[in-house]
PDB file of N, CA and C in Angstrom:
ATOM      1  N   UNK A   1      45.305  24.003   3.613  1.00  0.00           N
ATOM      2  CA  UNK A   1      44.167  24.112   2.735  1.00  0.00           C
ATOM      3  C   UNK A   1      42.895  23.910   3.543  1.00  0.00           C
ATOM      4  N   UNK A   2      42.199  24.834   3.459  1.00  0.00           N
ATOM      5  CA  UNK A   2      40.384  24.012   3.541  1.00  0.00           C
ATOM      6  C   UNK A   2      39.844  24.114   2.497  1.00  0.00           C
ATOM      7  N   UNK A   3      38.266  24.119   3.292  1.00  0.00           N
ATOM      8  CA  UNK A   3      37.299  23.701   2.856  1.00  0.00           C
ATOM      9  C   UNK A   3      37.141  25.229   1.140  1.00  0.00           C
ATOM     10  N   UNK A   4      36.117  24.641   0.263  1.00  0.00           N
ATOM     11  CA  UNK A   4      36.013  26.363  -0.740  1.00  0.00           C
ATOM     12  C   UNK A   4      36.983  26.704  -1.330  1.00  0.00           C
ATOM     13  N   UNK A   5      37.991  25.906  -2.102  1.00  0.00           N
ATOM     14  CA  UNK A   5      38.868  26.790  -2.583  1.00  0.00           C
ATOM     15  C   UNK A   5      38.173  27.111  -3.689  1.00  0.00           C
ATOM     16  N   UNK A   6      39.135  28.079  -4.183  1.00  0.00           N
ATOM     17  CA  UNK A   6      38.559  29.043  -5.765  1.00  0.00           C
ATOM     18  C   UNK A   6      37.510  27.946  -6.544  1.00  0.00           C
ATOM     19  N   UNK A   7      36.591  28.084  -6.905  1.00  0.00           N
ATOM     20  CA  UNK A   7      35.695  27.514  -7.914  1.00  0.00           C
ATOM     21  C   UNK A   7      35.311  26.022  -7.457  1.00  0.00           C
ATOM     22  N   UNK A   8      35.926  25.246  -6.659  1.00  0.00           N
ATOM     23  CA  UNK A   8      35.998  23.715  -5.905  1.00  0.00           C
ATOM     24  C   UNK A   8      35.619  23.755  -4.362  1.00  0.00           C
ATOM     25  N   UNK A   9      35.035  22.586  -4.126  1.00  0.00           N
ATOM     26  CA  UNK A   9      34.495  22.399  -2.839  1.00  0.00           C
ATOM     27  C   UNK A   9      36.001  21.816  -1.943  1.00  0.00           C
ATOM     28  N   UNK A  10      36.774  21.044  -3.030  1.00  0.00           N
ATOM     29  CA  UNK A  10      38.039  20.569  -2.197  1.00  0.00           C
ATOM     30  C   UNK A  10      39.239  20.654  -3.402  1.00  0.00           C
ATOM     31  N   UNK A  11      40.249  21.231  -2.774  1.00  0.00           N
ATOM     32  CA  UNK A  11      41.052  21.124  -3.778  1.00  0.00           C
ATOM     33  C   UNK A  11      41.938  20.603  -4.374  1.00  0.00           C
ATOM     34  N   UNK A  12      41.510  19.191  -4.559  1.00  0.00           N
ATOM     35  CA  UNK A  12      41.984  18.024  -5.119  1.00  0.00           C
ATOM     36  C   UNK A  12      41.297  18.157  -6.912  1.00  0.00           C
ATOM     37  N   UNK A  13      39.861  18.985  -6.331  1.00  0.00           N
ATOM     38  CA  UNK A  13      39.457  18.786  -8.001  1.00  0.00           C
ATOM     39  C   UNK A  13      39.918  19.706  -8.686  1.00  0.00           C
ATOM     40  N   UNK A  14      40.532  20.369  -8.473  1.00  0.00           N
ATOM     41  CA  UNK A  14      41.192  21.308  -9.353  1.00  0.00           C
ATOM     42  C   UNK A  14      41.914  20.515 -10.364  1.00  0.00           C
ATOM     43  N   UNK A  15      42.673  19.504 -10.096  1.00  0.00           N
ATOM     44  CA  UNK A  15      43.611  18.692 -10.645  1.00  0.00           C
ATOM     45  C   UNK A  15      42.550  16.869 -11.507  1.00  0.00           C
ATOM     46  N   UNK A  16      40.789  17.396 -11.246  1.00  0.00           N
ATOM     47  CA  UNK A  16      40.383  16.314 -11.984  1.00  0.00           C
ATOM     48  C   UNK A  16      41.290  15.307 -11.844  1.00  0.00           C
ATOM     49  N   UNK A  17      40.983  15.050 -10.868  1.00  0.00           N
ATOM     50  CA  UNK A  17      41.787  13.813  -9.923  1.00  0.00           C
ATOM     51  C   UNK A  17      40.602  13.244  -8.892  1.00  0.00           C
ATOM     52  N   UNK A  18      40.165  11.592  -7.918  1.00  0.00           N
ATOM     53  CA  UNK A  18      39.705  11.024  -7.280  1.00  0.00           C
ATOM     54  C   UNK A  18      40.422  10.280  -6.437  1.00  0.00           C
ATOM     55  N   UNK A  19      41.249  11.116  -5.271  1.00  0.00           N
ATOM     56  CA  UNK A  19      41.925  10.339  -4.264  1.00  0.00           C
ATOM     57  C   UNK A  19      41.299   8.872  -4.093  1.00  0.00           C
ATOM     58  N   UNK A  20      42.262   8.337  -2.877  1.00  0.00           N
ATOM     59  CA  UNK A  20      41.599   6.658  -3.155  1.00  0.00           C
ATOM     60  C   UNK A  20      41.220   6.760  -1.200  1.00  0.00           C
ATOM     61  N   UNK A  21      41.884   8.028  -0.671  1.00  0.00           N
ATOM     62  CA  UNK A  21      41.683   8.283   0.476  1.00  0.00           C
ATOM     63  C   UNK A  21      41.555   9.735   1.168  1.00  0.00           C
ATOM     64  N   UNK A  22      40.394  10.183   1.221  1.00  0.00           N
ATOM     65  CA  UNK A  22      40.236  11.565   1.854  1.00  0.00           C
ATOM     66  C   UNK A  22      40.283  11.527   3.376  1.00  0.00           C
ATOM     67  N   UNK A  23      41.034  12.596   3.598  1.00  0.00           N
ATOM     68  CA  UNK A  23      41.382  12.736   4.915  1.00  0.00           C
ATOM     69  C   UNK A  23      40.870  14.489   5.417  1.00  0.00           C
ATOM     70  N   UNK A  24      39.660  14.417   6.046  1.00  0.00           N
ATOM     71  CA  UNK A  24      39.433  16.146   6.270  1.00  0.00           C
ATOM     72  C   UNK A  24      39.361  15.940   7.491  1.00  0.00           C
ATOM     73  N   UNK A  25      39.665  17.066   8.240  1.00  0.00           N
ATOM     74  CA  UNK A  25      39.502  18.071   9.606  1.00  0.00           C
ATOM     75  C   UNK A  25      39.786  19.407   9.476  1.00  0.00           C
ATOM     76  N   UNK A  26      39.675  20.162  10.964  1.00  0.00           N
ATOM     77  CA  UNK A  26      39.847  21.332  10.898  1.00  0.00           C
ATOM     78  C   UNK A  26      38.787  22.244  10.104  1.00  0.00           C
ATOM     79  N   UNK A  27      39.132  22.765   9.402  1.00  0.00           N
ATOM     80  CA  UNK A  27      37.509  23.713   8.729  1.00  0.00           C
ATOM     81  C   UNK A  27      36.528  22.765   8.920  1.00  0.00           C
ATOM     82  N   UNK A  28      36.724  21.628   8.904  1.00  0.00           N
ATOM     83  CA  UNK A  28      35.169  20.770   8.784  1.00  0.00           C
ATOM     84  C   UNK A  28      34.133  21.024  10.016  1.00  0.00           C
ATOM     85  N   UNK A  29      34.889  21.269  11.257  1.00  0.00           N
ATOM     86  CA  UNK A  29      34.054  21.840  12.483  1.00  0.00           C
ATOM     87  C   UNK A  29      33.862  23.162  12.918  1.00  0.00           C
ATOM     88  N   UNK A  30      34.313  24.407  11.727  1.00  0.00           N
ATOM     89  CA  UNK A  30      34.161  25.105  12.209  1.00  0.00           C
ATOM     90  C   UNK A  30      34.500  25.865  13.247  1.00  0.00           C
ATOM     91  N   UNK A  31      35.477  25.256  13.893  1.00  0.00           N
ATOM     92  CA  UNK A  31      36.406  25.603  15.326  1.00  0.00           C
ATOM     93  C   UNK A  31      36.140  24.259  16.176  1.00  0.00           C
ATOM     94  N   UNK A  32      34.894  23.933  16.476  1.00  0.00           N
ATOM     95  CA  UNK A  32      34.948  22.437  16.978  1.00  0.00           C
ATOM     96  C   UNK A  32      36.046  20.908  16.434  1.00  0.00           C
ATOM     97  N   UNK A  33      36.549  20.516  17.338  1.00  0.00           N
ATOM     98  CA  UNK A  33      37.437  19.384  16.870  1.00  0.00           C
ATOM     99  C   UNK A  33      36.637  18.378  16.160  1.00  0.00           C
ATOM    100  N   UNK A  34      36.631  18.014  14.871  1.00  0.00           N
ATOM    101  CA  UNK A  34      36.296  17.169  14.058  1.00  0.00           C
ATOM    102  C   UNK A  34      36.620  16.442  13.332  1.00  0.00           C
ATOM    103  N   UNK A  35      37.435  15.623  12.481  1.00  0.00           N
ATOM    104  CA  UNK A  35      37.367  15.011  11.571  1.00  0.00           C
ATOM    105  C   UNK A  35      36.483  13.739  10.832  1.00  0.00           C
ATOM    106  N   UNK A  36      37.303  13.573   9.382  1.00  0.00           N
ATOM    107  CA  UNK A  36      36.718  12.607   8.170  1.00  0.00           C
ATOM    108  C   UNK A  36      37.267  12.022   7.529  1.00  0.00           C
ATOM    109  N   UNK A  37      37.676  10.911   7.610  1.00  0.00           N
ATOM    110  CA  UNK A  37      38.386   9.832   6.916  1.00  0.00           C
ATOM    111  C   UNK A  37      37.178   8.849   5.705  1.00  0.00           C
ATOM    112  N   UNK A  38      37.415   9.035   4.331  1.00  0.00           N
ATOM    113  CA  UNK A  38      36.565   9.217   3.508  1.00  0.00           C
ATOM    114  C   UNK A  38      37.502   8.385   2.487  1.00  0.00           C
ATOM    115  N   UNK A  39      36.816   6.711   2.335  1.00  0.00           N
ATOM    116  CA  UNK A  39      37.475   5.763   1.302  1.00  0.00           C
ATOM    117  C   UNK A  39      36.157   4.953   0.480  1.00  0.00           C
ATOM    118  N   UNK A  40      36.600   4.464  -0.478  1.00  0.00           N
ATOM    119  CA  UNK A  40      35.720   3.532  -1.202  1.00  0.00           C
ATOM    120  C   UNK A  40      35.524   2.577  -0.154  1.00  0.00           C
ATOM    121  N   UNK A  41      34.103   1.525  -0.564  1.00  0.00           N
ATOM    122  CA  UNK A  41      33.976   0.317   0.695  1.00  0.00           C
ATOM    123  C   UNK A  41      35.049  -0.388   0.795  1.00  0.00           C
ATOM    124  N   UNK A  42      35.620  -0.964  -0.662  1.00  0.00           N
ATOM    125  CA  UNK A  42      36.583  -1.775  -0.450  1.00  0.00           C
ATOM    126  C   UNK A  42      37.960  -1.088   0.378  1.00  0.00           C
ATOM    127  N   UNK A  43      38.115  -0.013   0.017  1.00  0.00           N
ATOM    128  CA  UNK A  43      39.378  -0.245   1.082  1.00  0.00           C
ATOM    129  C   UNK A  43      38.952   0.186   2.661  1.00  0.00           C
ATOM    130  N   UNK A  44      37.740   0.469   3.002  1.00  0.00           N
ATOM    131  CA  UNK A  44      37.017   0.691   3.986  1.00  0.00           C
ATOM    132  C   UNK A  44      36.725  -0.931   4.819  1.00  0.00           C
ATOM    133  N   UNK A  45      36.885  -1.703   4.150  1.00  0.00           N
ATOM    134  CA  UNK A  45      36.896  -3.023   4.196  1.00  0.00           C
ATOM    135  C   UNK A  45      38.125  -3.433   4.576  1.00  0.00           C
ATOM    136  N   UNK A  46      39.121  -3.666   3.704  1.00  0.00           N
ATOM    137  CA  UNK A  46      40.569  -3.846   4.370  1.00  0.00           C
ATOM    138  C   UNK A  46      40.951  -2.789   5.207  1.00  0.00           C
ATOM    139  N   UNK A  47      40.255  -2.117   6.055  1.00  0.00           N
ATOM    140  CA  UNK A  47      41.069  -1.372   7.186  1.00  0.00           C
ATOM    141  C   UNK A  47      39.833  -1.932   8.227  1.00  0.00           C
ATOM    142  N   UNK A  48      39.104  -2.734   8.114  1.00  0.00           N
ATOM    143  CA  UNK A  48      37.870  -3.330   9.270  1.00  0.00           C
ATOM    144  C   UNK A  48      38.605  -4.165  10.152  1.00  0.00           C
ATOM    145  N   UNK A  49      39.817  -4.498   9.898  1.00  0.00           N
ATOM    146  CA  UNK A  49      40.859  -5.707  10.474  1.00  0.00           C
ATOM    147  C   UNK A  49      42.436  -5.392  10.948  1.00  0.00           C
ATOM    148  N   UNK A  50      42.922  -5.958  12.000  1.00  0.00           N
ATOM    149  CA  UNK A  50      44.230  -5.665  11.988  1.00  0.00           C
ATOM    150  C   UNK A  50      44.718  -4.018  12.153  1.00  0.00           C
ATOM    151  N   UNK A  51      44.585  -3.832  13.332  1.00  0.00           N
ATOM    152  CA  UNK A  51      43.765  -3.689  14.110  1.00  0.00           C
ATOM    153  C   UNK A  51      42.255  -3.108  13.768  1.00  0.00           C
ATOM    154  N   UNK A  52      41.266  -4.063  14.397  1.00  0.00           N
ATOM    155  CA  UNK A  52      39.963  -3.968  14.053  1.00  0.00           C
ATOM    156  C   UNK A  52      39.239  -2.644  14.156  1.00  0.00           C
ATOM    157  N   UNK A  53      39.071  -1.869  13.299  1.00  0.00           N
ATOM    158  CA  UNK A  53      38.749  -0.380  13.232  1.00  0.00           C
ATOM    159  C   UNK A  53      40.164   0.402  13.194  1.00  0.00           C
ATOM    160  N   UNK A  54      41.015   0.140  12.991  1.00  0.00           N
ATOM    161  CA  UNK A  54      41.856   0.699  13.356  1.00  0.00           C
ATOM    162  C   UNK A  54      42.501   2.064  13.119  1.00  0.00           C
ATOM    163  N   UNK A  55      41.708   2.536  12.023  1.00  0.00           N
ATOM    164  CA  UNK A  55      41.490   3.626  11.463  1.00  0.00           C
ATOM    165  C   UNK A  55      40.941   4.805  12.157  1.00  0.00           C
ATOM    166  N   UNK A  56      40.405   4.406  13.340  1.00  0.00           N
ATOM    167  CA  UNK A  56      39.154   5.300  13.928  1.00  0.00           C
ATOM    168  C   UNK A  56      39.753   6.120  14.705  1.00  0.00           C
ATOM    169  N   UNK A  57      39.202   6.884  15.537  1.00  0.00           N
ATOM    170  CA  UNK A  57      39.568   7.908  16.571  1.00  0.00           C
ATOM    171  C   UNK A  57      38.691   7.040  17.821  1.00  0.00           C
ATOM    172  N   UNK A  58      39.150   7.050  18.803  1.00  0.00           N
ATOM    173  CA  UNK A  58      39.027   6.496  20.299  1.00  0.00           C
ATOM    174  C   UNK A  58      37.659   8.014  20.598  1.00  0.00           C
ATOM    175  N   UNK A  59      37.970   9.205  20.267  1.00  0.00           N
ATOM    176  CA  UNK A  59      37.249  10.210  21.104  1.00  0.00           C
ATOM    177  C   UNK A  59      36.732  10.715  19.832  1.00  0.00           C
ATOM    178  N   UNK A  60      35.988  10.281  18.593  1.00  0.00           N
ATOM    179  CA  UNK A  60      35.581  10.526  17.507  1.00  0.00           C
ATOM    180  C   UNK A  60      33.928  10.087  17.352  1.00  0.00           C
ATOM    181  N   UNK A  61      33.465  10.969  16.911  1.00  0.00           N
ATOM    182  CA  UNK A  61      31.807  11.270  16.740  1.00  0.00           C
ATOM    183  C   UNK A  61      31.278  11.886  17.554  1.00  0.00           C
ATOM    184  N   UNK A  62      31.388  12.906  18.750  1.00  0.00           N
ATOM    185  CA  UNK A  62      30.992  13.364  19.379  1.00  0.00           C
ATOM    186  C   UNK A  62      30.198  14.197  19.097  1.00  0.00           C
ATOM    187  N   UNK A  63      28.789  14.423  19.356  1.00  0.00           N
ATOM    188  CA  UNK A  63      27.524  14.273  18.733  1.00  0.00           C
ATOM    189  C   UNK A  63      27.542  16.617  18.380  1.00  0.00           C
ATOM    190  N   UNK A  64      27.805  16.818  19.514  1.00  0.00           N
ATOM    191  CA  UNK A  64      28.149  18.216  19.480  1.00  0.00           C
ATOM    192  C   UNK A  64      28.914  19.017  17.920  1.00  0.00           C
ATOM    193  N   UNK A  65      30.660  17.739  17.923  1.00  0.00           N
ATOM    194  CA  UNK A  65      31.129  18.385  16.682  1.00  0.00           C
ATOM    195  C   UNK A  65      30.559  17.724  16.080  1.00  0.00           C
ATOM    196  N   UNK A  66      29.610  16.831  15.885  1.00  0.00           N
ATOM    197  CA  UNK A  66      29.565  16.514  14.456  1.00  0.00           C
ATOM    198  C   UNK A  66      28.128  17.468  13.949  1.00  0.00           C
ATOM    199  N   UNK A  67      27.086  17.936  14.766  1.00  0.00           N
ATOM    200  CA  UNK A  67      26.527  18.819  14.408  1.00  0.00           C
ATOM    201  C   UNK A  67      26.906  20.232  14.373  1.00  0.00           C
ATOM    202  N   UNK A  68      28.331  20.394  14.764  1.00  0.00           N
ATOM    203  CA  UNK A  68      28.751  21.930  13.742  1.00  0.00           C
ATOM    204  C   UNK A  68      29.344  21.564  12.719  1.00  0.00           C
ATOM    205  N   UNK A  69      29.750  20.112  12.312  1.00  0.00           N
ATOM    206  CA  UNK A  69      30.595  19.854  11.558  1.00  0.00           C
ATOM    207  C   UNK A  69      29.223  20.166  10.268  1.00  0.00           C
ATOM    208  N   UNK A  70      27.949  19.743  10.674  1.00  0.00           N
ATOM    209  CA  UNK A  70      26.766  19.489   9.551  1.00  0.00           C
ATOM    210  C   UNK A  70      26.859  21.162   9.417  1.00  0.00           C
ATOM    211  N   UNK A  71      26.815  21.594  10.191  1.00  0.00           N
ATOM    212  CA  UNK A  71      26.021  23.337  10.335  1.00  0.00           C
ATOM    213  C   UNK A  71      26.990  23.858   9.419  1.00  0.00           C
ATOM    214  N   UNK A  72      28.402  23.967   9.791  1.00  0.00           N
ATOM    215  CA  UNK A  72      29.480  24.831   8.962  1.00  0.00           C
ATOM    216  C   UNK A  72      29.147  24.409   7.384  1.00  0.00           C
ATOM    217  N   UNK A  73      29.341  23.008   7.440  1.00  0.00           N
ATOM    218  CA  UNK A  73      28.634  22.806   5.718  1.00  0.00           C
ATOM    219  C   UNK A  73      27.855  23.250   4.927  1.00  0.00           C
ATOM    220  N   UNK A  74      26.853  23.052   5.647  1.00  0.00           N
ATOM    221  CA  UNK A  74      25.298  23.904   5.155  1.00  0.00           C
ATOM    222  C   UNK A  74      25.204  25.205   5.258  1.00  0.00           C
ATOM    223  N   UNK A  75      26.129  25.706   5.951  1.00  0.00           N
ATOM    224  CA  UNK A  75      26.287  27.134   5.653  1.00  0.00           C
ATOM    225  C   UNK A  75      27.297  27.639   4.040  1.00  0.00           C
ATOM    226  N   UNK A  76      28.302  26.734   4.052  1.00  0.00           N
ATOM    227  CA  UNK A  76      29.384  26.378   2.978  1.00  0.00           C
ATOM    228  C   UNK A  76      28.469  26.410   1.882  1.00  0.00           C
ATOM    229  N   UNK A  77      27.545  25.368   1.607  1.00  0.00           N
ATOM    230  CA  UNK A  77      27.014  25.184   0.658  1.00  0.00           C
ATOM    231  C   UNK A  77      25.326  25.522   0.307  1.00  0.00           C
ATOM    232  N   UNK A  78      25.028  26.340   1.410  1.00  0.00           N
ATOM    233  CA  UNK A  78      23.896  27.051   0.922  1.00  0.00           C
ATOM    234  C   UNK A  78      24.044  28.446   0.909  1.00  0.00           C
ATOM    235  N   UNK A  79      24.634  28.934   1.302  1.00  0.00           N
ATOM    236  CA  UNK A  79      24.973  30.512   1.040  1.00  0.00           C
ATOM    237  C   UNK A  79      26.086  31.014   0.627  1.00  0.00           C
ATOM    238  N   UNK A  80      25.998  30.832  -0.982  1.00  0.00           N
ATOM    239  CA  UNK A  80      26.886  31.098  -1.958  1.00  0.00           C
ATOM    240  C   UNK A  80      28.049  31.286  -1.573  1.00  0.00           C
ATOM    241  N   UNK A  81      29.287  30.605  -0.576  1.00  0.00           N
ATOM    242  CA  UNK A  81      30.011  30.765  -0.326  1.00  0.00           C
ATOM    243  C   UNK A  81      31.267  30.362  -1.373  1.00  0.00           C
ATOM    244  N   UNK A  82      30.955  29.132  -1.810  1.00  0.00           N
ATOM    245  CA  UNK A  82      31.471  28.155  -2.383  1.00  0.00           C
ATOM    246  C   UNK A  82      31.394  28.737  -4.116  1.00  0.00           C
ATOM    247  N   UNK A  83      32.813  29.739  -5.317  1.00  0.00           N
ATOM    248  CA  UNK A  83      32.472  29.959  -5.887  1.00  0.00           C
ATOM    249  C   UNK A  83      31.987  28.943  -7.319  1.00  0.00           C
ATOM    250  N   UNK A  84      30.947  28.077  -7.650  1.00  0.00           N
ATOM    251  CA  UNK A  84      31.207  27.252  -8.853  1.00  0.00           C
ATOM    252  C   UNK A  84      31.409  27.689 -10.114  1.00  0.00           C
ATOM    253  N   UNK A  85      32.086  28.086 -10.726  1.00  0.00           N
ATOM    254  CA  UNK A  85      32.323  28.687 -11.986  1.00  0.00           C
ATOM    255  C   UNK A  85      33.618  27.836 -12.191  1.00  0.00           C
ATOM    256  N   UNK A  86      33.308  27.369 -13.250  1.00  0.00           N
ATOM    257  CA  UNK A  86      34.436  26.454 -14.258  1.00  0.00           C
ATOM    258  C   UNK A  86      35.218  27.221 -14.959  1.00  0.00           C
TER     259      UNK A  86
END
């Protein structure tokens, strides 16, 4: 799956559903290696410990993908790519 499916930006909402943990890469950079690990604070909180960050990527934020990661978006979502119709 990526990014745009039919009528949804992700297609979890199809199912009017709110994961408790989003996990994106791949389309998110556009071909650049990227990902997004995407939680409420609190459980963003219990993963701050044990191992401390442990959640993270060692070679993650690299300033390059994360500005195609912005660009592919803003392309996603400013030029009608994305269909919204309910």
């Amino acid at each position: 799956m990526g990014f745009a499916g039919p009528a949804n930006f992700s297609h979890f909402e199809h199912f009017n559903i709110i994961p408790d943990i989003l996990v994106l890469a791949k389309a998110m950079g556009g071909g650049m290696p990227v990902g997004a690990f995407i939680a409420s604070k609190k459980i963003m909180d219990m993963l701050a410990s044990l191992p401390e960050l442990g959640h993270i990527t060692t070679f993650g934020g690299h300033p390059v993908c994360c500005a195609a990661a912005l660009a592919s978006l803003e392309i996603l979502l400013s030029g009608n790519l994305i269909p919204m119709q309910k």
